[in-house]
PDB file of N, CA and C in Angstrom:
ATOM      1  N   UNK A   1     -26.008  46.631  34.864  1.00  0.00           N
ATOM      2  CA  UNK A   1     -25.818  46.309  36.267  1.00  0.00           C
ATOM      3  C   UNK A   1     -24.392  46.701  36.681  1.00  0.00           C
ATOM      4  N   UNK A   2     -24.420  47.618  37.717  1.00  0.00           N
ATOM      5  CA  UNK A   2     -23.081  48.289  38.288  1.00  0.00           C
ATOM      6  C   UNK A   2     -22.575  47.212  39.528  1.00  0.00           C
ATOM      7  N   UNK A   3     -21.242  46.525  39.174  1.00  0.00           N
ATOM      8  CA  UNK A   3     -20.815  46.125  40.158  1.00  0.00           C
ATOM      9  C   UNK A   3     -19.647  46.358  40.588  1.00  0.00           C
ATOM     10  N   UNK A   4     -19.663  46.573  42.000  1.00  0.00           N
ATOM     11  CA  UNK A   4     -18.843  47.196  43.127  1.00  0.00           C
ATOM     12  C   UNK A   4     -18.168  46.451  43.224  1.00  0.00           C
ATOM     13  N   UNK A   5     -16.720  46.912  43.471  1.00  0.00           N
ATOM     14  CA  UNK A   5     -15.284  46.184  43.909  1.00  0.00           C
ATOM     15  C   UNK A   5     -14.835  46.485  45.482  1.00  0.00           C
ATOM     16  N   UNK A   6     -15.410  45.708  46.626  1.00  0.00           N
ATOM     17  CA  UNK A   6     -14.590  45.701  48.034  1.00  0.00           C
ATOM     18  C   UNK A   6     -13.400  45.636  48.149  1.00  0.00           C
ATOM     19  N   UNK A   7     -12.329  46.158  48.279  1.00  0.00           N
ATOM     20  CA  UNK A   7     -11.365  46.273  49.107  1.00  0.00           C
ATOM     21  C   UNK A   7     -11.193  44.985  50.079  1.00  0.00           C
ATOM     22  N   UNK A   8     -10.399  44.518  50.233  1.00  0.00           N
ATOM     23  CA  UNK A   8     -10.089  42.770  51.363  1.00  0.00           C
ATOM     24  C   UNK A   8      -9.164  43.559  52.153  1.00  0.00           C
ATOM     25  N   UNK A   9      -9.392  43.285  53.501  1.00  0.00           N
ATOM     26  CA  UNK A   9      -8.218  43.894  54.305  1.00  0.00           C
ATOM     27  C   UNK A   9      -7.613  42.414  55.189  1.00  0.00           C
ATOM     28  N   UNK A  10      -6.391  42.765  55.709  1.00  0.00           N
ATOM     29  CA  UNK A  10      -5.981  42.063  55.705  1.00  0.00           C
ATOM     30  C   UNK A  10      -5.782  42.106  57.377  1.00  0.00           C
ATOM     31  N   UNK A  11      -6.147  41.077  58.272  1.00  0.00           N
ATOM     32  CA  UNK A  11      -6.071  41.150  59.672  1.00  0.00           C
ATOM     33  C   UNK A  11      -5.186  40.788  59.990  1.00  0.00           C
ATOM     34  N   UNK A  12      -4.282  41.489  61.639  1.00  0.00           N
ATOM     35  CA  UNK A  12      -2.927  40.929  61.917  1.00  0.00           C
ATOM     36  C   UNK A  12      -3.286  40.784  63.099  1.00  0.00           C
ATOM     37  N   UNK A  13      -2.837  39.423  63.888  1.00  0.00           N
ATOM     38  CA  UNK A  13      -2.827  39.341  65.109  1.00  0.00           C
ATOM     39  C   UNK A  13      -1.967  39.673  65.987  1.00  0.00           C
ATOM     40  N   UNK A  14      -2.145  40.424  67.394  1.00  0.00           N
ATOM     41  CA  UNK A  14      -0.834  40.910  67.665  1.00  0.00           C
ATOM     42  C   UNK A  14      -0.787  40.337  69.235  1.00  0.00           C
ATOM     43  N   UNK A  15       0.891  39.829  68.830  1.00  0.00           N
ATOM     44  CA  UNK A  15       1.087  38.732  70.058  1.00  0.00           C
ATOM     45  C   UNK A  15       1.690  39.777  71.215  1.00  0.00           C
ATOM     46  N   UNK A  16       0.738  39.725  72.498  1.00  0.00           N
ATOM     47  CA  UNK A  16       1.146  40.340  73.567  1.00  0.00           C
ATOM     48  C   UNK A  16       2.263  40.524  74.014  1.00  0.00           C
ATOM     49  N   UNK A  17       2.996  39.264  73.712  1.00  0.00           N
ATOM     50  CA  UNK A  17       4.037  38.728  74.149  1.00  0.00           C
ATOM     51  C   UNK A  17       5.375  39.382  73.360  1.00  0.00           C
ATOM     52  N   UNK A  18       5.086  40.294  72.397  1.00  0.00           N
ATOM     53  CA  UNK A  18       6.420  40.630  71.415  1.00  0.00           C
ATOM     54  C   UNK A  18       6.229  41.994  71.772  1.00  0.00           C
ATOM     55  N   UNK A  19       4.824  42.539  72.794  1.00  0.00           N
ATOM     56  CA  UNK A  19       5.019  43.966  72.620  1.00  0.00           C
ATOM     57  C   UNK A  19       6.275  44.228  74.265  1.00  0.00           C
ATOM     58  N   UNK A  20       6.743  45.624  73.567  1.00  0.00           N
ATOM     59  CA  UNK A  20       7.928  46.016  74.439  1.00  0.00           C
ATOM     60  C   UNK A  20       7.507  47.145  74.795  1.00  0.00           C
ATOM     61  N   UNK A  21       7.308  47.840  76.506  1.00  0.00           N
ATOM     62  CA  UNK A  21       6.725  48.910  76.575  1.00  0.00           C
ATOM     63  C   UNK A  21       8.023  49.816  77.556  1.00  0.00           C
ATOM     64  N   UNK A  22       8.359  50.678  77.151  1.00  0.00           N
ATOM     65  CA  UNK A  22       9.109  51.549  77.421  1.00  0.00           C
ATOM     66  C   UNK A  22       8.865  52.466  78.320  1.00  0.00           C
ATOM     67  N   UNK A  23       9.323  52.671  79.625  1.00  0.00           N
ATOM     68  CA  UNK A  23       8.954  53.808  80.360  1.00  0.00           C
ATOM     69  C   UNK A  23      10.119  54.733  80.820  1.00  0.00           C
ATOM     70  N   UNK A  24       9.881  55.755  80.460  1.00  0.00           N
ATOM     71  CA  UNK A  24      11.071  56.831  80.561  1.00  0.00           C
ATOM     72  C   UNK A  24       9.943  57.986  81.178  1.00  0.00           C
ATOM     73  N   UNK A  25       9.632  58.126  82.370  1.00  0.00           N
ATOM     74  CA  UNK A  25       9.160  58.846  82.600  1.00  0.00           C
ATOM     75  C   UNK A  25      10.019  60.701  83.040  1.00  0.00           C
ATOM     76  N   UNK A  26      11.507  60.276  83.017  1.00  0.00           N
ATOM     77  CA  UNK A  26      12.116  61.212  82.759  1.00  0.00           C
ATOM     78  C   UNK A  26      11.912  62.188  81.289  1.00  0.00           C
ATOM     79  N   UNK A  27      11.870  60.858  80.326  1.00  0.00           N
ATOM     80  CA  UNK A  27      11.926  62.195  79.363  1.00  0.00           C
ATOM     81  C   UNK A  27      10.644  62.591  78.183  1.00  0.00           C
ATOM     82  N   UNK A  28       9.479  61.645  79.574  1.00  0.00           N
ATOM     83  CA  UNK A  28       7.856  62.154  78.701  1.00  0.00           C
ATOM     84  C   UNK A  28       8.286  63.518  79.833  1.00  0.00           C
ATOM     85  N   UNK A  29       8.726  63.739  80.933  1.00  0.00           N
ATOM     86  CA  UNK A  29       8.206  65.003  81.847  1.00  0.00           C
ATOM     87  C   UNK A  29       8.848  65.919  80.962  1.00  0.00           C
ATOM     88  N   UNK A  30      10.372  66.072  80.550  1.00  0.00           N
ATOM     89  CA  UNK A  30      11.138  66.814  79.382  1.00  0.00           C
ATOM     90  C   UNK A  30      10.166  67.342  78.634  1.00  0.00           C
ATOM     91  N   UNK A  31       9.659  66.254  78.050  1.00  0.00           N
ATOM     92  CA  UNK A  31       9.317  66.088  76.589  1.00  0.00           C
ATOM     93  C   UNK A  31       7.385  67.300  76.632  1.00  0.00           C
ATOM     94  N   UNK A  32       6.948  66.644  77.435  1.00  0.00           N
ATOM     95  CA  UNK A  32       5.806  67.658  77.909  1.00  0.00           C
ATOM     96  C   UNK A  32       6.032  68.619  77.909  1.00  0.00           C
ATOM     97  N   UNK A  33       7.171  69.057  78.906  1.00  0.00           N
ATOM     98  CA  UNK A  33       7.041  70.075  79.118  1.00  0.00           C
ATOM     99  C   UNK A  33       7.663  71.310  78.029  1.00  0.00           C
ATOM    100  N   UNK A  34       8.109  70.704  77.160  1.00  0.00           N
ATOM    101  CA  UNK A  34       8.635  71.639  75.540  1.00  0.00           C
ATOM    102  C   UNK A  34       7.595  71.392  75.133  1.00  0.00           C
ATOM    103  N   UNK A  35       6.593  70.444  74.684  1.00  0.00           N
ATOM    104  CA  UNK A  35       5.834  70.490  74.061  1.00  0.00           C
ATOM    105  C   UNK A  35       4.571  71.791  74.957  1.00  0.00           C
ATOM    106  N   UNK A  36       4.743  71.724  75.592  1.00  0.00           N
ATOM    107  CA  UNK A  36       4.028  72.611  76.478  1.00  0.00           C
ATOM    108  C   UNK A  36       4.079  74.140  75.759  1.00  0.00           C
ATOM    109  N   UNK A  37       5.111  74.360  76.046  1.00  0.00           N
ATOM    110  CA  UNK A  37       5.893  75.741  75.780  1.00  0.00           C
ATOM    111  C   UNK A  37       5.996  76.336  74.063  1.00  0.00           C
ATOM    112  N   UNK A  38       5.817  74.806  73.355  1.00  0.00           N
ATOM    113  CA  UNK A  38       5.688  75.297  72.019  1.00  0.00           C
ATOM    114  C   UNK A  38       4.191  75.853  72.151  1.00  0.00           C
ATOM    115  N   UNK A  39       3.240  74.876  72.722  1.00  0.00           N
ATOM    116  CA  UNK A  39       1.612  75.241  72.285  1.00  0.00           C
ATOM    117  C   UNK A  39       1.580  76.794  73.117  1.00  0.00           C
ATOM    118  N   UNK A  40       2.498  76.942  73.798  1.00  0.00           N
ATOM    119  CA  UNK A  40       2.302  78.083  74.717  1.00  0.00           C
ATOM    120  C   UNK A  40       2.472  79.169  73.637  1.00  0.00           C
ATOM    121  N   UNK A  41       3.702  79.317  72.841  1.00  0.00           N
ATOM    122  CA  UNK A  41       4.400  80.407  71.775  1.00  0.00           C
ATOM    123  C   UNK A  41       3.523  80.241  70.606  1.00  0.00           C
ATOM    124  N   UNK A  42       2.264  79.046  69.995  1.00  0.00           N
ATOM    125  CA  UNK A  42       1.709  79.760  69.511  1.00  0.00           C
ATOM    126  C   UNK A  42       0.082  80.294  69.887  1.00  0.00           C
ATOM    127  N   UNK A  43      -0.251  80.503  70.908  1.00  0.00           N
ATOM    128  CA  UNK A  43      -1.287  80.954  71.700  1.00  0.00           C
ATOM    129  C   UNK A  43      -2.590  79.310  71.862  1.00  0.00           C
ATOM    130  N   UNK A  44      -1.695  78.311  71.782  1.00  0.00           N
ATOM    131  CA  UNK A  44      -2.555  77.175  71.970  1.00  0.00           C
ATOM    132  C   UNK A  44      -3.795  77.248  71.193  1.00  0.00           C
ATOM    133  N   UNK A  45      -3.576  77.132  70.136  1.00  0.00           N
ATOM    134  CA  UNK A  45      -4.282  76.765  68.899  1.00  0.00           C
ATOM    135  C   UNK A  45      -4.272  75.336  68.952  1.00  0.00           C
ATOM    136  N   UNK A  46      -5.531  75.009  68.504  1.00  0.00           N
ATOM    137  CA  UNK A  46      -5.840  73.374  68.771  1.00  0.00           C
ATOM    138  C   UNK A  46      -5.487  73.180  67.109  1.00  0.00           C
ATOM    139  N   UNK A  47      -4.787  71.563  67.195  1.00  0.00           N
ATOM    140  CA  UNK A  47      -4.627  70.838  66.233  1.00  0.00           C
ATOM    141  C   UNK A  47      -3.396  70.563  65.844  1.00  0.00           C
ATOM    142  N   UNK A  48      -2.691  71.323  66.570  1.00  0.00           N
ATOM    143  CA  UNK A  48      -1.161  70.897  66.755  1.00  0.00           C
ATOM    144  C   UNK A  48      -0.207  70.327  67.483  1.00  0.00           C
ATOM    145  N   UNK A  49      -1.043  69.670  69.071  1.00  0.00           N
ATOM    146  CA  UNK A  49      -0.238  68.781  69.747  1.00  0.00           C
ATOM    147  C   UNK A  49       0.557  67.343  69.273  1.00  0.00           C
ATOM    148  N   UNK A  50       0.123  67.188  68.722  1.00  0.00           N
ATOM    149  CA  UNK A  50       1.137  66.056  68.005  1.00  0.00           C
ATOM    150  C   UNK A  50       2.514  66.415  67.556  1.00  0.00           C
ATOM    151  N   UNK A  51       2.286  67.362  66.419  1.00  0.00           N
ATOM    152  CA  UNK A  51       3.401  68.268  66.050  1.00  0.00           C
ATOM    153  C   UNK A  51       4.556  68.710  67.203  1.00  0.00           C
ATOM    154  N   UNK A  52       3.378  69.179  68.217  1.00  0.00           N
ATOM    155  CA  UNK A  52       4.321  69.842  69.203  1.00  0.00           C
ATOM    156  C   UNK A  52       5.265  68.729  70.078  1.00  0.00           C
ATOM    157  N   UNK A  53       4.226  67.591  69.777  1.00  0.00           N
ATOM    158  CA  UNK A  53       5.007  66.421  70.865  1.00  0.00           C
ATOM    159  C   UNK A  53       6.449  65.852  70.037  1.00  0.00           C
ATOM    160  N   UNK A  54       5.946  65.602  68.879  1.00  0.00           N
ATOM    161  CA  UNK A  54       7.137  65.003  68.181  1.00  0.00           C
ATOM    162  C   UNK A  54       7.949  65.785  67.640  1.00  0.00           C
ATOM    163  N   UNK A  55       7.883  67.355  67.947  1.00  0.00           N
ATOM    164  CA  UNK A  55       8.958  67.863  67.447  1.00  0.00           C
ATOM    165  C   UNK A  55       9.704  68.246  69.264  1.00  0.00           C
ATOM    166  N   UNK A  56       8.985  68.342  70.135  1.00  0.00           N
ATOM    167  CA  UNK A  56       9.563  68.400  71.148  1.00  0.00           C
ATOM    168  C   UNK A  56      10.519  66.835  71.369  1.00  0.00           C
ATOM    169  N   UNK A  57      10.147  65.850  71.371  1.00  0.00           N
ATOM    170  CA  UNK A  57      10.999  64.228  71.343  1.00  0.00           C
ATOM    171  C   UNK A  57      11.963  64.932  70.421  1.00  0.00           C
ATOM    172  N   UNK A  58      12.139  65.371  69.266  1.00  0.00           N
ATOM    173  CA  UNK A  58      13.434  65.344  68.519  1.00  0.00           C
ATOM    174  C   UNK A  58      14.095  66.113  69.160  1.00  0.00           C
ATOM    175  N   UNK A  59      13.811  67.088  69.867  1.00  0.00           N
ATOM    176  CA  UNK A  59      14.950  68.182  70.378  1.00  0.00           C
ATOM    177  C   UNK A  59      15.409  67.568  71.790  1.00  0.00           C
ATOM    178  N   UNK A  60      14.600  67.112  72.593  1.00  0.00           N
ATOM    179  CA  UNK A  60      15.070  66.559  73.755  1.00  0.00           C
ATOM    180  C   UNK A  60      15.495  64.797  73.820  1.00  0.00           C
ATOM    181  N   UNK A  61      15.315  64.201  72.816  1.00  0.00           N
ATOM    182  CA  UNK A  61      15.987  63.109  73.285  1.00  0.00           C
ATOM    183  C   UNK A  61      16.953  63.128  72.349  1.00  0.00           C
ATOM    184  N   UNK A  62      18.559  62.675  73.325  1.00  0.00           N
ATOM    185  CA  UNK A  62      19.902  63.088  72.547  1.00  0.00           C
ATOM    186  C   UNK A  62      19.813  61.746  71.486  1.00  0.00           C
ATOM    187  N   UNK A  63      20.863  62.431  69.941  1.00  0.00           N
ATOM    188  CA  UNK A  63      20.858  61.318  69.042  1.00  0.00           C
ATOM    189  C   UNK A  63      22.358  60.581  69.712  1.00  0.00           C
TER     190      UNK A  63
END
Protein backbone atom coordinates (compact mmCIF):
# COMPACT_ATOMS: atom_id res chain seq x y z
CA UNK A 1 0.00 0.00 0.00
CA UNK A 2 1.48 3.36 -1.43
CA UNK A 3 1.03 6.20 0.81
CA UNK A 4 1.04 9.76 -0.28
CA UNK A 5 2.60 12.65 1.60
CA UNK A 6 0.40 16.23 1.22
CA UNK A 7 2.21 19.15 1.47
CA UNK A 8 0.29 21.62 4.51
CA UNK A 9 0.27 25.09 3.34
CA UNK A 10 0.22 27.57 5.39
CA UNK A 11 -2.60 30.51 5.18
CA UNK A 12 -1.88 34.25 5.84
CA UNK A 13 -4.38 36.71 6.51
CA UNK A 14 -3.90 39.98 5.08
CA UNK A 15 -4.91 43.00 7.08
CA UNK A 16 -6.31 45.73 4.75
CA UNK A 17 -5.34 48.02 7.01
CA UNK A 18 -1.28 47.54 6.74
CA UNK A 19 -1.60 47.61 2.94
CA UNK A 20 0.15 50.93 1.55
CA UNK A 21 -0.77 51.83 -2.02
CA UNK A 22 1.45 54.07 -3.86
CA UNK A 23 0.50 56.25 -6.71
CA UNK A 24 3.08 57.84 -8.83
CA UNK A 25 1.37 58.19 -11.81
CA UNK A 26 4.28 60.28 -13.04
CA UNK A 27 6.59 57.60 -13.14
CA UNK A 28 4.18 54.45 -14.26
CA UNK A 29 3.70 57.13 -17.54
CA UNK A 30 7.93 57.20 -17.61
CA UNK A 31 8.06 53.88 -16.84
CA UNK A 32 5.50 52.63 -19.74
CA UNK A 33 6.62 54.40 -21.85
CA UNK A 34 10.50 52.76 -21.85
CA UNK A 35 8.99 49.79 -21.34
CA UNK A 36 7.18 50.49 -24.47
CA UNK A 37 10.16 51.24 -26.54
CA UNK A 38 12.09 48.24 -25.25
CA UNK A 39 9.11 45.79 -26.59
CA UNK A 40 9.30 48.14 -29.57
CA UNK A 41 13.46 47.33 -30.26
CA UNK A 42 12.70 43.84 -29.97
CA UNK A 43 9.82 43.58 -32.59
CA UNK A 44 7.24 42.88 -29.62
CA UNK A 45 7.72 39.42 -29.03
CA UNK A 46 5.34 38.24 -26.41
CA UNK A 47 6.65 37.05 -23.07
CA UNK A 48 8.74 39.70 -22.13
CA UNK A 49 6.71 42.52 -20.66
CA UNK A 50 7.58 42.04 -17.29
CA UNK A 51 11.22 42.08 -18.07
CA UNK A 52 10.60 45.10 -20.01
CA UNK A 53 8.67 46.74 -17.09
CA UNK A 54 11.16 46.06 -14.43
CA UNK A 55 14.03 46.74 -16.26
CA UNK A 56 12.44 49.96 -17.49
CA UNK A 57 11.60 50.95 -13.27
CA UNK A 58 15.42 50.42 -12.78
CA UNK A 59 16.51 52.88 -15.35
CA UNK A 60 13.90 55.48 -14.68
CA UNK A 61 13.40 55.65 -11.12
CA UNK A 62 16.52 57.64 -9.65
CA UNK A 63 18.55 55.56 -6.84
Amino acid sequence: MKISKTKETKKYAINPENIVIIQMPYFDDGISRLAYFKAEKRGFVPGYELDDWLQAEQEYIPK
